[in-house]
PDB file of N, CA and C in Angstrom:
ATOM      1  N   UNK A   1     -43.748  22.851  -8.972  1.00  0.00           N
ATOM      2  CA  UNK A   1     -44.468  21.923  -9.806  1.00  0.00           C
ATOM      3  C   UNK A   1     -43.920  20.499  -9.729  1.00  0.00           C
ATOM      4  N   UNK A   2     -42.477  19.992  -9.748  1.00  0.00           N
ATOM      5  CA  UNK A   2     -41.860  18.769  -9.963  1.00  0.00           C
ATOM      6  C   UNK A   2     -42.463  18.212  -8.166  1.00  0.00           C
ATOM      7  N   UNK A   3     -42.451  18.841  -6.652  1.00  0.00           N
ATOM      8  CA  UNK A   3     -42.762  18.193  -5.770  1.00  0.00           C
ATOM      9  C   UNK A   3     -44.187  17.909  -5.608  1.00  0.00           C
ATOM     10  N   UNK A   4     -45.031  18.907  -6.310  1.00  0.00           N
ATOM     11  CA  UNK A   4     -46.260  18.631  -6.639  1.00  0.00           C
ATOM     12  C   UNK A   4     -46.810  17.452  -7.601  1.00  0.00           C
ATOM     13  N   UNK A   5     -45.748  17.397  -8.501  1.00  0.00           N
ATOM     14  CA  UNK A   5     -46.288  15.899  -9.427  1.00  0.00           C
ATOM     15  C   UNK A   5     -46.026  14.990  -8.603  1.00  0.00           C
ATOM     16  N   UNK A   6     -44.654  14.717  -8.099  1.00  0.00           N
ATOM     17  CA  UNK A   6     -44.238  13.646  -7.296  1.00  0.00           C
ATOM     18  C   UNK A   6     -45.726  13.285  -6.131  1.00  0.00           C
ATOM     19  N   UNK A   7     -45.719  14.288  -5.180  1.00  0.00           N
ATOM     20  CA  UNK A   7     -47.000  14.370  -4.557  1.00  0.00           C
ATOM     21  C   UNK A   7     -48.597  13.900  -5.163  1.00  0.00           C
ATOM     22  N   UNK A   8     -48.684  13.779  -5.985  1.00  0.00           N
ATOM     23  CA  UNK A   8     -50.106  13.697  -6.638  1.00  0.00           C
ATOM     24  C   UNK A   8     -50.158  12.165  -7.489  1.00  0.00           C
ATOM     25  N   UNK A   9     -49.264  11.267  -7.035  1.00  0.00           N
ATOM     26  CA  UNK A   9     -48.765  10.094  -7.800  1.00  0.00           C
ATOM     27  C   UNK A   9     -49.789   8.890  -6.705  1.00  0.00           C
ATOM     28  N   UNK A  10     -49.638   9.226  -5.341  1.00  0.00           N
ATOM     29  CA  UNK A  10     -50.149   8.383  -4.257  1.00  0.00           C
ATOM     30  C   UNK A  10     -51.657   9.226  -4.756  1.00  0.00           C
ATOM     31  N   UNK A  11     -52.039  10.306  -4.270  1.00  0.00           N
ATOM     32  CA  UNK A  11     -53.436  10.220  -4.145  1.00  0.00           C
ATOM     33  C   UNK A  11     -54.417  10.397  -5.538  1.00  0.00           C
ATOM     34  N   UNK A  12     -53.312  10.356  -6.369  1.00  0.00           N
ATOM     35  CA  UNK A  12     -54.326   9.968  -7.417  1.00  0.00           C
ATOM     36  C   UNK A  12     -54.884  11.266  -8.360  1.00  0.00           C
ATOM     37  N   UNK A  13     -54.143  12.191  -8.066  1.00  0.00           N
ATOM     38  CA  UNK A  13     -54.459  13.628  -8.266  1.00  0.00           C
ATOM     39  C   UNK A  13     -53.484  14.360  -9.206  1.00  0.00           C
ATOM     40  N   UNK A  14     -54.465  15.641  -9.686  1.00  0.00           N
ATOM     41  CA  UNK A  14     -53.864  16.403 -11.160  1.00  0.00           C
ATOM     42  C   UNK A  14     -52.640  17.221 -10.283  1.00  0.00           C
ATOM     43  N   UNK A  15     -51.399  17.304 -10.605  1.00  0.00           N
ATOM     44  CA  UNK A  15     -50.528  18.314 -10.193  1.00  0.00           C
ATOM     45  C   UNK A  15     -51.349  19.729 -10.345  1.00  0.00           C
ATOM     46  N   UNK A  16     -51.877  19.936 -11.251  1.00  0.00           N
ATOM     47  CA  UNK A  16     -52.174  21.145 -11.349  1.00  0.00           C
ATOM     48  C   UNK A  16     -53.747  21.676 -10.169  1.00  0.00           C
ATOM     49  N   UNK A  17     -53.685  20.993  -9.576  1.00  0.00           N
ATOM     50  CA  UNK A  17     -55.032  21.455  -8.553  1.00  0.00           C
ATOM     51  C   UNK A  17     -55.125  22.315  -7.903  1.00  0.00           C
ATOM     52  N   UNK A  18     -53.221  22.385  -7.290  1.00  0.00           N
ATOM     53  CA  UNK A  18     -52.973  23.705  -6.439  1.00  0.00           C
ATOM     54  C   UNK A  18     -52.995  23.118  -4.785  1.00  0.00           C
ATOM     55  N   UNK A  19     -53.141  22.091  -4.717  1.00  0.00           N
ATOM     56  CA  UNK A  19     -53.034  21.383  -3.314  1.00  0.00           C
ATOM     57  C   UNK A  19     -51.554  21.785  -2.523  1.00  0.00           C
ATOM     58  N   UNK A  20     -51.916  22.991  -2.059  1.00  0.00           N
ATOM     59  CA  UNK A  20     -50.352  22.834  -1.073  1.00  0.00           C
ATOM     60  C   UNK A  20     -49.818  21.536  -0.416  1.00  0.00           C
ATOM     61  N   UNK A  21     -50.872  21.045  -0.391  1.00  0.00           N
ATOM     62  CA  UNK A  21     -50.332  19.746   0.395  1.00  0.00           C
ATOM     63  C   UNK A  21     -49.550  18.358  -0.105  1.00  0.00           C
ATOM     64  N   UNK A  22     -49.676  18.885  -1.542  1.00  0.00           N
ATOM     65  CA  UNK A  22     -49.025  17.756  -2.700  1.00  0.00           C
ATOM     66  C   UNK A  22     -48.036  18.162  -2.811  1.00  0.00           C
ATOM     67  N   UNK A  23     -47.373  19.380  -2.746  1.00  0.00           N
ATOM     68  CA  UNK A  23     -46.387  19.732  -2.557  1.00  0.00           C
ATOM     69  C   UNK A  23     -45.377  19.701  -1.492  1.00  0.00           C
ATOM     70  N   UNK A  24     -45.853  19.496  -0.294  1.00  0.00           N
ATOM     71  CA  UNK A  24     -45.153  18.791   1.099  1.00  0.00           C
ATOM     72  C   UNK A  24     -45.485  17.389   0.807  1.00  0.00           C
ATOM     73  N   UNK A  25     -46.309  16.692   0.429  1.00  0.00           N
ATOM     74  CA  UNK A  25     -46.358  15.896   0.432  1.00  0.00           C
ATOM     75  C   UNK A  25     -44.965  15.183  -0.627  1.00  0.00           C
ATOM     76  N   UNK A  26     -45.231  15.701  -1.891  1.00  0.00           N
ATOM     77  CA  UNK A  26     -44.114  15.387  -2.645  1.00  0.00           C
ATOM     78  C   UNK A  26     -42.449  15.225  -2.127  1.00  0.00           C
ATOM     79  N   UNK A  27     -42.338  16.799  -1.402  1.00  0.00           N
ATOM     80  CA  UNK A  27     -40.516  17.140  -0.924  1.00  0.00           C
ATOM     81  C   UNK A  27     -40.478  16.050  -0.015  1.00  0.00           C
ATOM     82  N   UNK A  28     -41.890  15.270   1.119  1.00  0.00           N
ATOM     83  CA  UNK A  28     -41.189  14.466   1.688  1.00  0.00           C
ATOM     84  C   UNK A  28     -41.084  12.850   0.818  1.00  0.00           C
ATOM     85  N   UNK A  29     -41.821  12.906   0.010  1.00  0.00           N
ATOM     86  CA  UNK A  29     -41.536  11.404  -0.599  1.00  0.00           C
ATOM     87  C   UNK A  29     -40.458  11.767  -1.373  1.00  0.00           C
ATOM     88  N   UNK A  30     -39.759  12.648  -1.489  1.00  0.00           N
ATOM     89  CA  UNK A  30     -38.552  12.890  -2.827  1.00  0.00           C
ATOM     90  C   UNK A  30     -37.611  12.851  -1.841  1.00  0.00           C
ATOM     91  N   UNK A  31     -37.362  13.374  -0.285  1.00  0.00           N
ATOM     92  CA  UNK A  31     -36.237  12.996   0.477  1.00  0.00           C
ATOM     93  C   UNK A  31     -36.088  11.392   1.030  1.00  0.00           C
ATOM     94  N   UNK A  32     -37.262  11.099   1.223  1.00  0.00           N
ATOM     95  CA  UNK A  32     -37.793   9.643   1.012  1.00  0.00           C
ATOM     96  C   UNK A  32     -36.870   8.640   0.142  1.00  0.00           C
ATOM     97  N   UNK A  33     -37.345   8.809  -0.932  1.00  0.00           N
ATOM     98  CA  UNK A  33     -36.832   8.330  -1.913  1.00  0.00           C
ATOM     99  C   UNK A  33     -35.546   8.542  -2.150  1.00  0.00           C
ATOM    100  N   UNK A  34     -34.844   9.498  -1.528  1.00  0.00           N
ATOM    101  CA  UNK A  34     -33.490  10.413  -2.017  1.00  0.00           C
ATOM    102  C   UNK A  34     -32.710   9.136  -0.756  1.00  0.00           C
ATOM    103  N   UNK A  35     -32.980   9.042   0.314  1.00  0.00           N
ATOM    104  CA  UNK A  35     -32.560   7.967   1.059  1.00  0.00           C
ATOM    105  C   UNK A  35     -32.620   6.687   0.884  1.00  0.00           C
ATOM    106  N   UNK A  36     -33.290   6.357   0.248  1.00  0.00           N
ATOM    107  CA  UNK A  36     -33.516   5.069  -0.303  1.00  0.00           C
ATOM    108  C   UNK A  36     -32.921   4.756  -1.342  1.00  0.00           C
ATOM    109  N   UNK A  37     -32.591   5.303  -2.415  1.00  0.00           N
ATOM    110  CA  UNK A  37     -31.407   5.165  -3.296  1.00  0.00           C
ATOM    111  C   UNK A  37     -30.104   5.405  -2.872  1.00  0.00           C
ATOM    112  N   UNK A  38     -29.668   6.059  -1.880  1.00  0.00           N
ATOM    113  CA  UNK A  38     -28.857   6.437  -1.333  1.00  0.00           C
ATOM    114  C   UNK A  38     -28.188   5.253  -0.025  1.00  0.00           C
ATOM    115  N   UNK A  39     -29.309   4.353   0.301  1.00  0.00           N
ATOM    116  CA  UNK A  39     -28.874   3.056   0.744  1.00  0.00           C
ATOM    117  C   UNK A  39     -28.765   2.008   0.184  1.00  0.00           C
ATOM    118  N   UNK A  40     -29.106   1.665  -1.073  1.00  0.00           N
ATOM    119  CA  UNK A  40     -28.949   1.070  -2.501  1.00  0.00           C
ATOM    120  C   UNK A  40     -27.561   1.320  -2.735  1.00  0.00           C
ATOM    121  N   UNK A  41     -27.286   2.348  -3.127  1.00  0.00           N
ATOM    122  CA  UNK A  41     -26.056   2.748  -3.409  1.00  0.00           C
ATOM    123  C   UNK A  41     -24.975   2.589  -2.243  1.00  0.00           C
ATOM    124  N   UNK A  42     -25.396   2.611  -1.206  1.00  0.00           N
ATOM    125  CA  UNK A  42     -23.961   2.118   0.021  1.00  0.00           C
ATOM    126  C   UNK A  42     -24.071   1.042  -0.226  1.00  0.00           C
ATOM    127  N   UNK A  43     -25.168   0.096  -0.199  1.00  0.00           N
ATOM    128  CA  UNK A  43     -25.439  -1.243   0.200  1.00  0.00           C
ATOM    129  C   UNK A  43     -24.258  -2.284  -1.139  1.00  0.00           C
ATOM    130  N   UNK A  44     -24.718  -1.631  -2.353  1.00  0.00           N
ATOM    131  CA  UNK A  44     -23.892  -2.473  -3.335  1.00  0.00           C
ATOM    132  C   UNK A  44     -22.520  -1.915  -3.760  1.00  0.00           C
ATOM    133  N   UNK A  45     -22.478  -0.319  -3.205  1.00  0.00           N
ATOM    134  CA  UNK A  45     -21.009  -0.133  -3.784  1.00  0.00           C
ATOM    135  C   UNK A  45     -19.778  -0.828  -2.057  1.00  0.00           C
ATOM    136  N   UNK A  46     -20.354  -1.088  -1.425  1.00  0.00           N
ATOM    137  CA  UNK A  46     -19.658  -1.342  -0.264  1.00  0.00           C
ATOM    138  C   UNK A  46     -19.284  -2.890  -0.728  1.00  0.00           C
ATOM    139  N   UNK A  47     -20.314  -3.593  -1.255  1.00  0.00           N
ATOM    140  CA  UNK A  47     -19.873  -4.861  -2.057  1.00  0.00           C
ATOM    141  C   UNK A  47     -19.165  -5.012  -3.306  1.00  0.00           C
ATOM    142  N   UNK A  48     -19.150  -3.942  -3.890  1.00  0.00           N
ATOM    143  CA  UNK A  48     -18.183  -4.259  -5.158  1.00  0.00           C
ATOM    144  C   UNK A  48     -17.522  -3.554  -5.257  1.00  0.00           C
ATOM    145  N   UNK A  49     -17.361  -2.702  -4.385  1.00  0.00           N
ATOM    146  CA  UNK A  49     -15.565  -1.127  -4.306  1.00  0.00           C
ATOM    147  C   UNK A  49     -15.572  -1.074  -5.318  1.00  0.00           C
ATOM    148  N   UNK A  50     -16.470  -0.606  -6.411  1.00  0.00           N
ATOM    149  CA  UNK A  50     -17.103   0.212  -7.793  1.00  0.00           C
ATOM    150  C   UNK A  50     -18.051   1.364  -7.158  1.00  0.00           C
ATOM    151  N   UNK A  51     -17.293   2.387  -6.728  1.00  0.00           N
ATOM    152  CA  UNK A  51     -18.520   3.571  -6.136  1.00  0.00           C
ATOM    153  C   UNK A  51     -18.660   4.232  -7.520  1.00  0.00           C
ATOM    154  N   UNK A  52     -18.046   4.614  -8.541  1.00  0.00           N
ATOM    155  CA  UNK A  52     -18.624   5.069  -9.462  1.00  0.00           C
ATOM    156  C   UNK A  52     -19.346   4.303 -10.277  1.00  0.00           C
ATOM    157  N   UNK A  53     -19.342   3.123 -11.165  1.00  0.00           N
ATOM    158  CA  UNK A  53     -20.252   2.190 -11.715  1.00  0.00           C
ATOM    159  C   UNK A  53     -21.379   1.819 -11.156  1.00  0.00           C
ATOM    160  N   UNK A  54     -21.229   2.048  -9.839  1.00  0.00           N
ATOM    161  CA  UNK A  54     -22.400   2.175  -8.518  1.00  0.00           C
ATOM    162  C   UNK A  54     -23.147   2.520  -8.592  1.00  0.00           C
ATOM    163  N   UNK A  55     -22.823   3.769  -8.774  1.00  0.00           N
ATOM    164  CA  UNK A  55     -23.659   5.247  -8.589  1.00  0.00           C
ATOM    165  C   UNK A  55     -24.203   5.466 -10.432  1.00  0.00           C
ATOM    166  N   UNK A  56     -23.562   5.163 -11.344  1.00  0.00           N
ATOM    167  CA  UNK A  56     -24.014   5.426 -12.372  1.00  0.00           C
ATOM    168  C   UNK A  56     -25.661   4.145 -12.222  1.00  0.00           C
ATOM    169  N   UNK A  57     -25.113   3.041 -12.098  1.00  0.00           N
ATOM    170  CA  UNK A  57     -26.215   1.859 -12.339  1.00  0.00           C
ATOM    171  C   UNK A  57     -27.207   2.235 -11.627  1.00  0.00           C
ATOM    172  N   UNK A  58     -27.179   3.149  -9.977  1.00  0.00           N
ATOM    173  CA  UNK A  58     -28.165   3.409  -9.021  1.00  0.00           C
ATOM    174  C   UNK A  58     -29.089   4.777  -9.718  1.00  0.00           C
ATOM    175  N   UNK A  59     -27.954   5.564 -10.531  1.00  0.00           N
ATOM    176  CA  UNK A  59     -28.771   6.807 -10.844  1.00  0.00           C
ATOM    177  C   UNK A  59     -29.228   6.318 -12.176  1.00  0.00           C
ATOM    178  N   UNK A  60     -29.473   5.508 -13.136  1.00  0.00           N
ATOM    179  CA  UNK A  60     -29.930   4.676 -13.986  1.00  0.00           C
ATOM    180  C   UNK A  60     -31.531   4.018 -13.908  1.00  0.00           C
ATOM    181  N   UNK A  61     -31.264   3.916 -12.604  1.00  0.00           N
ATOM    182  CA  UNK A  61     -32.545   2.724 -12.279  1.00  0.00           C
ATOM    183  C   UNK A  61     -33.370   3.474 -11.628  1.00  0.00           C
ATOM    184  N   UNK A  62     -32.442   4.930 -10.793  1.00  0.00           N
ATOM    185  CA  UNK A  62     -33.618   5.563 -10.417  1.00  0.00           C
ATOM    186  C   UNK A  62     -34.617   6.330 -11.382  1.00  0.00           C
ATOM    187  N   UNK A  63     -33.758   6.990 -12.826  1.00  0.00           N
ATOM    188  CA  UNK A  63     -34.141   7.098 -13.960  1.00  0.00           C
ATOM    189  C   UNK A  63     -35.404   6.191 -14.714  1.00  0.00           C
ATOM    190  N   UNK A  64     -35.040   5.072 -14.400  1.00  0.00           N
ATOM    191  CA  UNK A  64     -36.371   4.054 -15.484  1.00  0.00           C
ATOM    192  C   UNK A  64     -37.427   3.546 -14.679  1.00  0.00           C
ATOM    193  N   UNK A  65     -37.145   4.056 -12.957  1.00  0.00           N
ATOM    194  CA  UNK A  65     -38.448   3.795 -12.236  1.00  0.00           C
ATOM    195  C   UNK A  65     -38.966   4.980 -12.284  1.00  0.00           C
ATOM    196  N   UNK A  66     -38.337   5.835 -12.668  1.00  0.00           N
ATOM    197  CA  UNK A  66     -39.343   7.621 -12.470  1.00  0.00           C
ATOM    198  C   UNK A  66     -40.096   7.266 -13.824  1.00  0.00           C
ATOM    199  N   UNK A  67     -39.212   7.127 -14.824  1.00  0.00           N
ATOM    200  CA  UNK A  67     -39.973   6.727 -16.186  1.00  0.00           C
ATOM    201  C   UNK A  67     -41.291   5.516 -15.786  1.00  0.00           C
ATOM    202  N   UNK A  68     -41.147   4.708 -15.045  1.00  0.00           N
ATOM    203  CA  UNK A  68     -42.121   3.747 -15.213  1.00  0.00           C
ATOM    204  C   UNK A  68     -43.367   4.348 -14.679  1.00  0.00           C
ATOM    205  N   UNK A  69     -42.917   4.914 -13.630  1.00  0.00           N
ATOM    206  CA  UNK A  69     -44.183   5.633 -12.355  1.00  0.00           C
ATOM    207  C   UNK A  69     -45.188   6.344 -13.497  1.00  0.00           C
ATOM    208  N   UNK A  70     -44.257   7.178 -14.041  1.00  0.00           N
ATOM    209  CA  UNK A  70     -45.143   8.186 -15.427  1.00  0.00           C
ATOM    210  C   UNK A  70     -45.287   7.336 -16.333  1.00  0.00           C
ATOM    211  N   UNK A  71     -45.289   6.277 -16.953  1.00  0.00           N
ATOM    212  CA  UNK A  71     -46.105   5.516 -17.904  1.00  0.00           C
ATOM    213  C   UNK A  71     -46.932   4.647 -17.299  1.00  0.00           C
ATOM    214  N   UNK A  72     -47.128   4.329 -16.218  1.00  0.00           N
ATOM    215  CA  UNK A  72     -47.576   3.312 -15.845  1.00  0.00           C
ATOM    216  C   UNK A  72     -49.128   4.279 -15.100  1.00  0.00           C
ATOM    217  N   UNK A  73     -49.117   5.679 -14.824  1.00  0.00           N
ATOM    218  CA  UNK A  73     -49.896   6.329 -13.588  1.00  0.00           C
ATOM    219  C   UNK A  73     -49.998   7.798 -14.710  1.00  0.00           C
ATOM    220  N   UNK A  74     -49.429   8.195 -15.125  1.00  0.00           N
ATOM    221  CA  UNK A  74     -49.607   9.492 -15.745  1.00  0.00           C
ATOM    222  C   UNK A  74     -49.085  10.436 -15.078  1.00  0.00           C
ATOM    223  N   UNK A  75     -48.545  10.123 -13.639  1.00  0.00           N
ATOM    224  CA  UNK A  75     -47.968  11.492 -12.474  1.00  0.00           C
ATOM    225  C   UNK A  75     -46.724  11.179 -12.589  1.00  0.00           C
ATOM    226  N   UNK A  76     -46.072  12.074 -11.801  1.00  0.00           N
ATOM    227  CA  UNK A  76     -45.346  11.758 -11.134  1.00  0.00           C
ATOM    228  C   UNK A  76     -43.727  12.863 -12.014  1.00  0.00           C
ATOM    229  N   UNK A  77     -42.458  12.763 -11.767  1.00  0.00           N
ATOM    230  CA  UNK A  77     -41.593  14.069 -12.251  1.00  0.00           C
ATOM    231  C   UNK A  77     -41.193  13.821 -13.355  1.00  0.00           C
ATOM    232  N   UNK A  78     -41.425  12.541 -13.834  1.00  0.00           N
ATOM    233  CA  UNK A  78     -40.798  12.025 -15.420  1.00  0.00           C
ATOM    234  C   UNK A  78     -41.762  12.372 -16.378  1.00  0.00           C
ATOM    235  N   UNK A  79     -43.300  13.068 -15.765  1.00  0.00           N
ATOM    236  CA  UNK A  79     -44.195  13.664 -16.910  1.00  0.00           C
ATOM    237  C   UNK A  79     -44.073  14.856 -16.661  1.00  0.00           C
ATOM    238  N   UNK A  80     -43.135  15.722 -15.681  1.00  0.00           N
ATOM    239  CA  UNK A  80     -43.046  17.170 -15.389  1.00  0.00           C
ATOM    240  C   UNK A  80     -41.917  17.653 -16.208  1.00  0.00           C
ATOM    241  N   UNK A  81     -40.930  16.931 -16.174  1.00  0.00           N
ATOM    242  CA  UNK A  81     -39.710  17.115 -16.386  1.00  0.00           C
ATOM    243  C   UNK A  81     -39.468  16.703 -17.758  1.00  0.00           C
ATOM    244  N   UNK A  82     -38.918  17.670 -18.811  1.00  0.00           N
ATOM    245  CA  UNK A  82     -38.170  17.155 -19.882  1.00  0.00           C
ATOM    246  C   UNK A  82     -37.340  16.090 -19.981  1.00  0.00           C
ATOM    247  N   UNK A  83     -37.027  15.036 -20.982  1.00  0.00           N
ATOM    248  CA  UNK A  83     -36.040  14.068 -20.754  1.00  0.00           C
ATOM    249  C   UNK A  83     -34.483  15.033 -20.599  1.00  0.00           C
ATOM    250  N   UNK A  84     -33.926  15.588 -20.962  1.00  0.00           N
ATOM    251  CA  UNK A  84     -32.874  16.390 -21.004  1.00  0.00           C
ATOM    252  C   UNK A  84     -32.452  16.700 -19.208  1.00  0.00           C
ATOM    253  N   UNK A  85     -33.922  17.386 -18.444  1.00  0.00           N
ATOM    254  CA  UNK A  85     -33.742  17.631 -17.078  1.00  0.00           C
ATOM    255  C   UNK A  85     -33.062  16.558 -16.273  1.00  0.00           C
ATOM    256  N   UNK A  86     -33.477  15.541 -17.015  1.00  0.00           N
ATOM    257  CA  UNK A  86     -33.984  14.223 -16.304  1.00  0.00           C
ATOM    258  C   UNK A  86     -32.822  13.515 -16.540  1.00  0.00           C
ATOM    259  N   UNK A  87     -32.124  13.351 -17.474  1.00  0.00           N
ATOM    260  CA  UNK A  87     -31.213  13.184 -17.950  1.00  0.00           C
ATOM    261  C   UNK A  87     -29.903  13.836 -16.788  1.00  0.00           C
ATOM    262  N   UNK A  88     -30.153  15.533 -16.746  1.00  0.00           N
ATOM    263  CA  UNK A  88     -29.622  16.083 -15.855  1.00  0.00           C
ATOM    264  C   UNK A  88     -29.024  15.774 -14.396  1.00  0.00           C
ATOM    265  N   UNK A  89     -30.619  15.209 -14.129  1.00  0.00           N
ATOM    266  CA  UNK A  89     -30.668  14.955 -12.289  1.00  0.00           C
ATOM    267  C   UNK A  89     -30.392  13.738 -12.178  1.00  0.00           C
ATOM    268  N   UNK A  90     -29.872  12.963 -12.988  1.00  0.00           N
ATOM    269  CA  UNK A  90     -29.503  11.570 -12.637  1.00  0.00           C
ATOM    270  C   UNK A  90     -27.718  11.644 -12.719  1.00  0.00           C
ATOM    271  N   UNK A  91     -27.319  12.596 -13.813  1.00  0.00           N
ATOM    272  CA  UNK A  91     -26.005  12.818 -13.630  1.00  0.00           C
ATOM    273  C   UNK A  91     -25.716  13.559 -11.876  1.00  0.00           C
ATOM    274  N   UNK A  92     -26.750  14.418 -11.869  1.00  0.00           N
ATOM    275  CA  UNK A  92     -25.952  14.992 -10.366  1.00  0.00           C
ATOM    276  C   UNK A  92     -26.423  14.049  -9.045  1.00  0.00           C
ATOM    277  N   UNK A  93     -27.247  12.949  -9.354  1.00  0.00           N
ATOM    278  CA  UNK A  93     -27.589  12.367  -8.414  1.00  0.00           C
ATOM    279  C   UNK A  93     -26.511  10.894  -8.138  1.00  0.00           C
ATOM    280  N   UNK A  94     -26.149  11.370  -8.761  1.00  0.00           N
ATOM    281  CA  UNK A  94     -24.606   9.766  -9.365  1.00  0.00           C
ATOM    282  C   UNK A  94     -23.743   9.943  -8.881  1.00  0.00           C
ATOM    283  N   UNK A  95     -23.496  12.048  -9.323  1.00  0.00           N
ATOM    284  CA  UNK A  95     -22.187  12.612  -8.352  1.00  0.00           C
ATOM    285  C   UNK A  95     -21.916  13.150  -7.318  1.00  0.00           C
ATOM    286  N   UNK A  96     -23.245  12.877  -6.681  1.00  0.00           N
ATOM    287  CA  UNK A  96     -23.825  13.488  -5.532  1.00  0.00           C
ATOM    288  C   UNK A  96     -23.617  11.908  -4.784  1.00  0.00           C
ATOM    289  N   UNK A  97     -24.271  10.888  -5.205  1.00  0.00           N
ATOM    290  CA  UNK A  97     -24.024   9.673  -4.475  1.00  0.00           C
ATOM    291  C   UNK A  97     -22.562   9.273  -4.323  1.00  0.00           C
ATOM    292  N   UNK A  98     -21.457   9.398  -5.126  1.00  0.00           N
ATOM    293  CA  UNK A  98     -20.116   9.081  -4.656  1.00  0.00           C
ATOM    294  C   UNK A  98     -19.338  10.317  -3.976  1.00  0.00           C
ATOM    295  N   UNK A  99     -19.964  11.616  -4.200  1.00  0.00           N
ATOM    296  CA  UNK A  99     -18.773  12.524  -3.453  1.00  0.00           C
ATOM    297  C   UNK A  99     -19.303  12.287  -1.882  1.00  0.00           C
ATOM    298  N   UNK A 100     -20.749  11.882  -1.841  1.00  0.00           N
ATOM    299  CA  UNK A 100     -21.616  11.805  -0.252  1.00  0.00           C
ATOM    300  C   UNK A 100     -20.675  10.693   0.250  1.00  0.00           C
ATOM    301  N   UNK A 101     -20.571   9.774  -0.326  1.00  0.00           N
ATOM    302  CA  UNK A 101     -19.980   8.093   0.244  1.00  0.00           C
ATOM    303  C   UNK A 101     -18.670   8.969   0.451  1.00  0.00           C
ATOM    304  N   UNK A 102     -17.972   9.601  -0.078  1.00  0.00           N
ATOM    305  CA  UNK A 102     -16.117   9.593  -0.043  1.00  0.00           C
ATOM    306  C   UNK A 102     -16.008  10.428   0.911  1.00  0.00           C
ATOM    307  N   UNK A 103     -17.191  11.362   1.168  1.00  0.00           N
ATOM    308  CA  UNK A 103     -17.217  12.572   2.580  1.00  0.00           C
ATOM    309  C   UNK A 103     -17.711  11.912   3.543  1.00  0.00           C
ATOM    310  N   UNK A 104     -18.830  10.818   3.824  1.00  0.00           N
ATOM    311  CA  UNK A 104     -19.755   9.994   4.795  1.00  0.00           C
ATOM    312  C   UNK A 104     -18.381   9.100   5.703  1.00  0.00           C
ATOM    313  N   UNK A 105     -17.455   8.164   4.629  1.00  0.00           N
ATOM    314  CA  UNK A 105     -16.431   8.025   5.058  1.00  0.00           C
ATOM    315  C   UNK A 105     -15.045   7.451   4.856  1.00  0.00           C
ATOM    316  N   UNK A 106     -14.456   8.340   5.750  1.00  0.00           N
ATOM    317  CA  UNK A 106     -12.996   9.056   4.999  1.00  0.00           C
ATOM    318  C   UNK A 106     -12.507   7.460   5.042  1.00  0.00           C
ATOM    319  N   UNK A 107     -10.767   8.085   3.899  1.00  0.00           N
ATOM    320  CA  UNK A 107     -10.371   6.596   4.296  1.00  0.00           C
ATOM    321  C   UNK A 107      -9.694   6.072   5.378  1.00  0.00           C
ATOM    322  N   UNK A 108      -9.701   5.497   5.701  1.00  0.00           N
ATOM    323  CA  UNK A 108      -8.705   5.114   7.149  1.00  0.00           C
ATOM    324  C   UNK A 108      -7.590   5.031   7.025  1.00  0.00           C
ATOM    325  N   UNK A 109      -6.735   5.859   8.364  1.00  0.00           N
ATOM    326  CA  UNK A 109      -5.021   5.817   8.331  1.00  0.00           C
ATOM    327  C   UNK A 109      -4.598   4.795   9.351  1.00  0.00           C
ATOM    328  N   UNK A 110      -3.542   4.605   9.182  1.00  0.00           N
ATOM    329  CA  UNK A 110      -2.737   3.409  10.247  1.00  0.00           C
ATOM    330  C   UNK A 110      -1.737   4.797  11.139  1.00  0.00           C
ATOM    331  N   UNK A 111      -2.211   5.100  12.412  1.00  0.00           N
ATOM    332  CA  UNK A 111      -1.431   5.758  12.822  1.00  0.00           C
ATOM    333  C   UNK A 111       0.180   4.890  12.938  1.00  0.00           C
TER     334      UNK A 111
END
């Protein structure tokens, strides 16, 4: 249901229709999107060596644009999803964005 709302935001359509295709359609705009915050988040924590304040402000904003998409359109995962979920996936998307950066790359040694 959540890749199906996401999916049904572009064409204008009820999640509930049953469109398999809103549902691929969705997982790829949500990996989409999952990269795109995810270069947000290199782009400014590489400028302010704050990877956690980073990642909180990036998983924040990705928070009040999901919120906007669903007030602004009626679709989309911020009308699927409880605030609590939502609440949820921004914490693991915060700690998911700095453990990715600290594994993406290591720190450098001086042989």
């Amino acid at each position: 249901m959540p890749f199906a709302s996401i999916g049904a935001v572009p064409f204008e359509r009820s999640a509930n229709s049953g469109v398999v295709g809103l549902v691929f359609t969705g997982f790829i705009l949500h990996v989409a999107a999952t990269i795109v915050w995810s270069f947000i988040y290199f782009w400014i924590a590489e400028r302010t060596r704050r990877p956690v304040i980073t990642a909180i402000g990036v998983a924040s904003a990705n928070f009040f644009a999901s919120w906007l998409v669903a007030w602004s359109s009626g679709r989309g995962i911020a009308s699927v999803l409880p605030l609590g979920d939502r609440v949820v996936y921004a914490a693991i998307l915060a700690g998911a964005l700095v453990v990715g950066m600290r594994y993406a790359f290591p720190t450098s040694r001086n042989a």
